[in-house]
C-alpha atoms as a PDB file:
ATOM      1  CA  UNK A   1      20.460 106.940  50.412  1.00  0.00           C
ATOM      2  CA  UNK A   2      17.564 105.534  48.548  1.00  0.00           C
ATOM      3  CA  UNK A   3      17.519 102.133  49.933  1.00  0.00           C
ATOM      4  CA  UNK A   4      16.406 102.697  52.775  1.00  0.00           C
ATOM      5  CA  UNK A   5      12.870 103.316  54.760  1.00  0.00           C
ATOM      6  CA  UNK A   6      10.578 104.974  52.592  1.00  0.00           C
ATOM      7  CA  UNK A   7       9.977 107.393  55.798  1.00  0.00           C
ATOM      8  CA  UNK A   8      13.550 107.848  56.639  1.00  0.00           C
ATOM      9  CA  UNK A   9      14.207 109.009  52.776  1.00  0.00           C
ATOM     10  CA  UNK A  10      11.099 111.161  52.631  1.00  0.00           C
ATOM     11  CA  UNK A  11      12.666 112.979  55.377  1.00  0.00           C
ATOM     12  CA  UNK A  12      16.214 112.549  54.082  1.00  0.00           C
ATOM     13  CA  UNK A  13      15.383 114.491  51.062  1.00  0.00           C
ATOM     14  CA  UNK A  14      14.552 117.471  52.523  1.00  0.00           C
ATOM     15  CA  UNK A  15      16.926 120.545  51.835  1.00  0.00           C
ATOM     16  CA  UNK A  16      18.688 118.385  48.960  1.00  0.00           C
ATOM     17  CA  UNK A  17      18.613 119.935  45.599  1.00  0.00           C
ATOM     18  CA  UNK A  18      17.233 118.216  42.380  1.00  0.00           C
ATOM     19  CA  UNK A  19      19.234 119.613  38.985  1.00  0.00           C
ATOM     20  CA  UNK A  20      17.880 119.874  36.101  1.00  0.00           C
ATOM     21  CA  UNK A  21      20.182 119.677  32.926  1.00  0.00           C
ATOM     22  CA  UNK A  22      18.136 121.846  29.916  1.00  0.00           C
ATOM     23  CA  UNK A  23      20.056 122.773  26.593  1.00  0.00           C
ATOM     24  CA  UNK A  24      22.633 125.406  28.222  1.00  0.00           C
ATOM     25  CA  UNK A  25      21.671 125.589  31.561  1.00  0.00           C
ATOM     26  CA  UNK A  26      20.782 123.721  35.122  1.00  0.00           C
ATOM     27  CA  UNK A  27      17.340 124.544  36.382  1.00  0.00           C
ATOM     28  CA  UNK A  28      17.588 123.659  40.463  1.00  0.00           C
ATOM     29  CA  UNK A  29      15.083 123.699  43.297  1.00  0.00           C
ATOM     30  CA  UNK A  30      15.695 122.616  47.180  1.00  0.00           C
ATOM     31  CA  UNK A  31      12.995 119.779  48.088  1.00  0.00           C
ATOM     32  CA  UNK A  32      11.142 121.491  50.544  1.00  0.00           C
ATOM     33  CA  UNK A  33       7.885 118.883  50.988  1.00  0.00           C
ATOM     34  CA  UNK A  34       7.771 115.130  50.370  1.00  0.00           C
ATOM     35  CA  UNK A  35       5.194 112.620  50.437  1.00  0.00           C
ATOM     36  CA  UNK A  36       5.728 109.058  51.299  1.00  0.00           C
ATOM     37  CA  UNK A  37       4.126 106.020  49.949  1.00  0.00           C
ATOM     38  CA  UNK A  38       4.763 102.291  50.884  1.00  0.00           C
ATOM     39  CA  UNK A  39       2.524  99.365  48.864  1.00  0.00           C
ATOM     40  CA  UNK A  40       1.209  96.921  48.782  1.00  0.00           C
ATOM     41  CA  UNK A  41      -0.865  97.692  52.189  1.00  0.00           C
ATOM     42  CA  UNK A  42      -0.723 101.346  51.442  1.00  0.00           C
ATOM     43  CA  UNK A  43      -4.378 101.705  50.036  1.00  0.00           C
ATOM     44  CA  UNK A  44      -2.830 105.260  48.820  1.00  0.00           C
ATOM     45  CA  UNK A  45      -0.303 103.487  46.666  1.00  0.00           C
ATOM     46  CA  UNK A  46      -0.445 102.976  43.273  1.00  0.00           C
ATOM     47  CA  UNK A  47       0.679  98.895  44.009  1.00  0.00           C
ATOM     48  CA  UNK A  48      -1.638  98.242  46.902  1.00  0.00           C
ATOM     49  CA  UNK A  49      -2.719  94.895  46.589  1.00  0.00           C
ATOM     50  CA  UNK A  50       0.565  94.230  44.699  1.00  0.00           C
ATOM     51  CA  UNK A  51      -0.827  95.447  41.749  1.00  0.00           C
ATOM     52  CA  UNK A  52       1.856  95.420  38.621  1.00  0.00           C
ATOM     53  CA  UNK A  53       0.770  97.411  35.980  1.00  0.00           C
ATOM     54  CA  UNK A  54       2.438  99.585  32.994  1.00  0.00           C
ATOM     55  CA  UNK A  55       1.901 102.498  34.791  1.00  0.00           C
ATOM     56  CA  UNK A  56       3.568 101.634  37.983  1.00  0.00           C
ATOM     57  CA  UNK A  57       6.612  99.460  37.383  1.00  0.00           C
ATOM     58  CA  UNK A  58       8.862 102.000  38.215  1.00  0.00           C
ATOM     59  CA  UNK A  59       7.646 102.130  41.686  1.00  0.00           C
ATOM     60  CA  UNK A  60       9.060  98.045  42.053  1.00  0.00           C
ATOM     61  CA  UNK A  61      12.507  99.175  40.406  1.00  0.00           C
ATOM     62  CA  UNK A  62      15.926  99.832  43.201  1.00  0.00           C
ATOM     63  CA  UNK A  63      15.619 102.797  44.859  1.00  0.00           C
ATOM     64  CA  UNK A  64      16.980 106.096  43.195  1.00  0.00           C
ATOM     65  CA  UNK A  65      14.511 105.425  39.937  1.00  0.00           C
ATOM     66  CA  UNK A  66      12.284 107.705  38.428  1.00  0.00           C
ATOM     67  CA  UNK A  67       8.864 107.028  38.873  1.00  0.00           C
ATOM     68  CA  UNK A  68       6.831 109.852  37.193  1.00  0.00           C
ATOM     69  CA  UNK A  69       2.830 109.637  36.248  1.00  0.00           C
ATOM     70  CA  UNK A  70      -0.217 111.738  34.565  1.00  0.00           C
ATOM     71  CA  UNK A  71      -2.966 113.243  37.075  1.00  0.00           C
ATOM     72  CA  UNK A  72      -6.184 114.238  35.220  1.00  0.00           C
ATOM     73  CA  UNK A  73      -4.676 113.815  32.204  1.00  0.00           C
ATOM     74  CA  UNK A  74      -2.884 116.939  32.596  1.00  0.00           C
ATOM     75  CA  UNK A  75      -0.076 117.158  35.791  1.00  0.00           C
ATOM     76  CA  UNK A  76       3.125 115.062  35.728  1.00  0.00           C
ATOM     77  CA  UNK A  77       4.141 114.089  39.285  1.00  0.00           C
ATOM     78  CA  UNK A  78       7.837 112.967  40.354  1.00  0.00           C
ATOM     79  CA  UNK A  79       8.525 110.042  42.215  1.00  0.00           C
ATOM     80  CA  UNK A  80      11.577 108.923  43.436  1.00  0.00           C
ATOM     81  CA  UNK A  81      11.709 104.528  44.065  1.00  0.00           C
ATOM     82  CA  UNK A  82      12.926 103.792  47.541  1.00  0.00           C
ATOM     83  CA  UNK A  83      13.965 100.539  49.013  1.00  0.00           C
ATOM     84  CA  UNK A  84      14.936  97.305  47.706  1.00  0.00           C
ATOM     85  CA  UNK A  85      14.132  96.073  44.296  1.00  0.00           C
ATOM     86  CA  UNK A  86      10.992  94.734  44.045  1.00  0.00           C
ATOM     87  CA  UNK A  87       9.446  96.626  46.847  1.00  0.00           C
ATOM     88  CA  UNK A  88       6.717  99.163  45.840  1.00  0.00           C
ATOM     89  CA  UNK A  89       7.600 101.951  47.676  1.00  0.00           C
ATOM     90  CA  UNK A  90       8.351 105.759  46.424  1.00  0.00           C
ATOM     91  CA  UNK A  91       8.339 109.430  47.592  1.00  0.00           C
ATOM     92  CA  UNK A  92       6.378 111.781  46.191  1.00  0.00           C
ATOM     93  CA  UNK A  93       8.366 115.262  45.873  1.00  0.00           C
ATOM     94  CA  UNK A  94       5.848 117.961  46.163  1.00  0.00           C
ATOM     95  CA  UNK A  95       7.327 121.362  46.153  1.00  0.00           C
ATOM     96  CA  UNK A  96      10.590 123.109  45.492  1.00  0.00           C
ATOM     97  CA  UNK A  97      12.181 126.136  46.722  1.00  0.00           C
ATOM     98  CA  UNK A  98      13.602 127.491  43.477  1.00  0.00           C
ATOM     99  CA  UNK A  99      16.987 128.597  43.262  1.00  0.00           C
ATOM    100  CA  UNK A 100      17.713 128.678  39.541  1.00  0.00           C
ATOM    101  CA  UNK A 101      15.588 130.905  37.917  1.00  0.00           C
ATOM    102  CA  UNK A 102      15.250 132.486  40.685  1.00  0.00           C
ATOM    103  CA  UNK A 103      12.220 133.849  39.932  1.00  0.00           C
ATOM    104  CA  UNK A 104      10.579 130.913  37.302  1.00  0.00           C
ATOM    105  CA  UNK A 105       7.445 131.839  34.965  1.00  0.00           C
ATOM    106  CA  UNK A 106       5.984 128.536  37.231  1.00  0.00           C
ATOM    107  CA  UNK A 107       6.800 128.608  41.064  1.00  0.00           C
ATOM    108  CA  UNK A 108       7.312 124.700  42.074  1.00  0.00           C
ATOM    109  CA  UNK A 109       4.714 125.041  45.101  1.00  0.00           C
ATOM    110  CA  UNK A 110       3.485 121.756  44.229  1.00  0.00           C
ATOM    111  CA  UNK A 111       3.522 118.725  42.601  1.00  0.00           C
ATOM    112  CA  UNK A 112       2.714 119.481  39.160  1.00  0.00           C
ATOM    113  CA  UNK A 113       4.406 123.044  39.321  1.00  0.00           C
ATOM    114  CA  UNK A 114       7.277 121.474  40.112  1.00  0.00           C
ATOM    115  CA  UNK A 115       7.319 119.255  36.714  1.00  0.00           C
ATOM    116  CA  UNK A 116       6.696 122.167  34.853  1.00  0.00           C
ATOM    117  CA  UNK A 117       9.095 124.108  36.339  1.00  0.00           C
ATOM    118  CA  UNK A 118      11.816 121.262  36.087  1.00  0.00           C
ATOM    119  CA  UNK A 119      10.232 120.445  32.567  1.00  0.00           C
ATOM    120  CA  UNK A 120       9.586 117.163  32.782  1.00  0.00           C
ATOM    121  CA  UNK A 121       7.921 114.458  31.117  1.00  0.00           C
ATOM    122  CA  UNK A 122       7.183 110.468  30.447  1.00  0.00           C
ATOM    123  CA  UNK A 123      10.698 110.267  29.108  1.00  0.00           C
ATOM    124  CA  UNK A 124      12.217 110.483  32.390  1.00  0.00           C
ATOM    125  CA  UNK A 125       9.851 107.301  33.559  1.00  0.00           C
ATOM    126  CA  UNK A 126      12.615 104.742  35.177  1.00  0.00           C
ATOM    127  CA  UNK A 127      15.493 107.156  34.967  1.00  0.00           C
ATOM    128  CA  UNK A 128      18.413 106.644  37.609  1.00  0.00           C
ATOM    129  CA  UNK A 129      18.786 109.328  39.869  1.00  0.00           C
ATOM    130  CA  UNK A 130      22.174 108.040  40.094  1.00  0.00           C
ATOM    131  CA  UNK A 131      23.458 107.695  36.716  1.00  0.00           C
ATOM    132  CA  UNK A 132      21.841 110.287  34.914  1.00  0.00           C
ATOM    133  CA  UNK A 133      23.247 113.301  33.185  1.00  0.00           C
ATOM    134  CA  UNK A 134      20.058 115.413  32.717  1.00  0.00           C
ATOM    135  CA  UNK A 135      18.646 114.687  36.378  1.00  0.00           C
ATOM    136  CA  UNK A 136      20.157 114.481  39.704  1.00  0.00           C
ATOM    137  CA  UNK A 137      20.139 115.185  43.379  1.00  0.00           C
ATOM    138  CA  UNK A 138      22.757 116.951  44.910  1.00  0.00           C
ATOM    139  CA  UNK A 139      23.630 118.269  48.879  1.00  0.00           C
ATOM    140  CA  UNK A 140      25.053 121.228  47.780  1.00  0.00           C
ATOM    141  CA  UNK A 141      25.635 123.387  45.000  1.00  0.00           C
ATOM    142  CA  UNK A 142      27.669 126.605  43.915  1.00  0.00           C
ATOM    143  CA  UNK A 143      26.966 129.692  42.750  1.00  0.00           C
ATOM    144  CA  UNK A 144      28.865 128.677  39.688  1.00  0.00           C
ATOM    145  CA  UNK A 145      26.529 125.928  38.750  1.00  0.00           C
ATOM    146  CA  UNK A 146      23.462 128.302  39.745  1.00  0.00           C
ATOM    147  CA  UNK A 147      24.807 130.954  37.226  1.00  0.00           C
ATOM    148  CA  UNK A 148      24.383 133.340  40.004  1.00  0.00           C
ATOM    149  CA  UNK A 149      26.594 135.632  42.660  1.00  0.00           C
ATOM    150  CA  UNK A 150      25.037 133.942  45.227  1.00  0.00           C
ATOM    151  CA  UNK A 151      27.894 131.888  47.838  1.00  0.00           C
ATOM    152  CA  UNK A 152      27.459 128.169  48.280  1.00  0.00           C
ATOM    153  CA  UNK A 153      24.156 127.346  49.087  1.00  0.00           C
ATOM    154  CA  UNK A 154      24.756 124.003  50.870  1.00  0.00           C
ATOM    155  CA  UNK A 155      21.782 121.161  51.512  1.00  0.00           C
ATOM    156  CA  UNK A 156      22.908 120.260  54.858  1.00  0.00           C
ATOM    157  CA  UNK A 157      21.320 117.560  57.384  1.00  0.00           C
ATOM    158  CA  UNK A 158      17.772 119.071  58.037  1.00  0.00           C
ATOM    159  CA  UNK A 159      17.348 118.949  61.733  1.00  0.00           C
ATOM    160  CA  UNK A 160      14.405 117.090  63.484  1.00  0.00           C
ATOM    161  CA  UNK A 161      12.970 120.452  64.559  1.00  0.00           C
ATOM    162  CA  UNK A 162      12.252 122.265  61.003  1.00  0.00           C
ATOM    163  CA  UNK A 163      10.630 119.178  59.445  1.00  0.00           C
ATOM    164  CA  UNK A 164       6.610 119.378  60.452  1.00  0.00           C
ATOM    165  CA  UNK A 165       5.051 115.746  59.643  1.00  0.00           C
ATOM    166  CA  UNK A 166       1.046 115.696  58.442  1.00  0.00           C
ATOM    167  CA  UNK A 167      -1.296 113.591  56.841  1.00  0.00           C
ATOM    168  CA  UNK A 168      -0.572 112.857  53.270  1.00  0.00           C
ATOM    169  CA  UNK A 169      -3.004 115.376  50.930  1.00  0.00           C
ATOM    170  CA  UNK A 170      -5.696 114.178  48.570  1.00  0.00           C
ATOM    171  CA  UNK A 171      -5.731 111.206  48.795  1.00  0.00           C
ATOM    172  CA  UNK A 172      -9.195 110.691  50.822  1.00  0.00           C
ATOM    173  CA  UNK A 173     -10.201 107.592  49.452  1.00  0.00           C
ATOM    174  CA  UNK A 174      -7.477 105.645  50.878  1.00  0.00           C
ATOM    175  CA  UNK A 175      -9.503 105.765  54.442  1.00  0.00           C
ATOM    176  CA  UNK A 176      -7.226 104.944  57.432  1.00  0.00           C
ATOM    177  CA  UNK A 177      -4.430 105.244  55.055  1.00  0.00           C
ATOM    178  CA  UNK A 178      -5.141 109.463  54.410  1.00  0.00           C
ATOM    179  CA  UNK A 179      -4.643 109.597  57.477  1.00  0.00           C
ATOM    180  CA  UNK A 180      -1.162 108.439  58.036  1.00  0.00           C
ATOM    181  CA  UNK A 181       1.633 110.949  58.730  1.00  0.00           C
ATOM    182  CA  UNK A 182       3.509 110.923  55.891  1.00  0.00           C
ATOM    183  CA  UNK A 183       3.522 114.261  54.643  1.00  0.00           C
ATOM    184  CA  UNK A 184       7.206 115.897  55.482  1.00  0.00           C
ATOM    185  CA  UNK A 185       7.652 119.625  54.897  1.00  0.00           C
ATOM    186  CA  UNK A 186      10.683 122.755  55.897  1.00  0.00           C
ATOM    187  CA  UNK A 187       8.559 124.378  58.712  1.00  0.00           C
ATOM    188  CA  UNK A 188       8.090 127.844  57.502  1.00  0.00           C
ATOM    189  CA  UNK A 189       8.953 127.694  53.697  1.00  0.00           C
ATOM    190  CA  UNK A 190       7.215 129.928  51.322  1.00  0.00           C
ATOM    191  CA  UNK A 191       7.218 127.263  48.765  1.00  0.00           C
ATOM    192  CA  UNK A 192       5.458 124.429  50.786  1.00  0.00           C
ATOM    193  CA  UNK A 193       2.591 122.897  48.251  1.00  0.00           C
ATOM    194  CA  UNK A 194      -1.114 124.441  49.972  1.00  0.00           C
ATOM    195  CA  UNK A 195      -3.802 121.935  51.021  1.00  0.00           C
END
């Protein structure tokens, strides 16, 4: 799923659930909001240019890698590498609908909520999505793995109709680029990230 368009995954990953393995339990959240971002010509992107730094080589690793960064020296954000590798392009997820806790000491409204409510850090920089046994996406999940009563609470196909597309959010010095619609939220969710 990863490999392909950066704007076809952004949407893609909408209602799929990320799951979190920490000590005894899974922490999960449903992707509600997603941000995409396609260098080099993205003037928003952190290889625009085709810039290759230390900082961003996870965004030029195969798509389903970790790509996860510091904002004001404070705020992890979560990437996820789309495409080919080689090809700068990520998603940025930006809010969760929580589902285990389900009711968190940090609500995952945005992007570095969500980190903290995932509890993650650098050492999940490069990390396959698809190998990994502390971090994963899934399309559905049970009540079983949720530790809850709750019945199967399934990630199906989003349809076109509950996904509202906007401009990306802070990112104002990109020019032209800010204003590109690729900013994919659930129309209605609680948990969407606010401007």
């Amino acid at each position: 799923m990863y490999l392909q368009s950066t704007l076809t995954v952004a949407r893609n990953l909408l209602g799929k659930f990320i799951v979190r393995k920490w000590r005894n339990q899974n922490i999960m959240g449903k992707i509600v909001e997603t941000e995409a971002y396609i260098g080099p010509k993205d003037k928003a992107s952190h290889a625009f240019r085709g810039k290759i730094t230390k900082r961003n080589t996870a965004e030029y690793m195969t798509g389903g890698h970790i790509y996860i960064y510091l904002v004001y020296g404070m705020y992890w954000q979560l990437n996820i590498s789309t495409n080919i590798k080689g090809k700068p392009e990520c998603v940025l997820i930006r809010a969760l609908e929580p589902i285990f806790p389900k009711r968190p000491k940090v609500i995952p409204n945005g992007p570095g909520k969500l980190c903290k409510f995932l509890k993650l850090n650098k050492s999940f920089y490069g990390e396959d999505l698809t190998k990994s046994k502390r971090i994963w996406l899934a399309t559905s999940i049970s009540s079983r793995q949720a530790s809850s009563k709750r019945r199967e609470n399934r990630g199906d196909r989003i349809k076109k109709s509950e996904i509202v597309v906007k401009k990306r959010i802070g990112i104002d010095y990109a020019g032209e680029w800010a204003k590109k619609p690729w900013r994919f939220y659930l129309k209605g969710n609680q948990f969407v990230s606010k401007k």
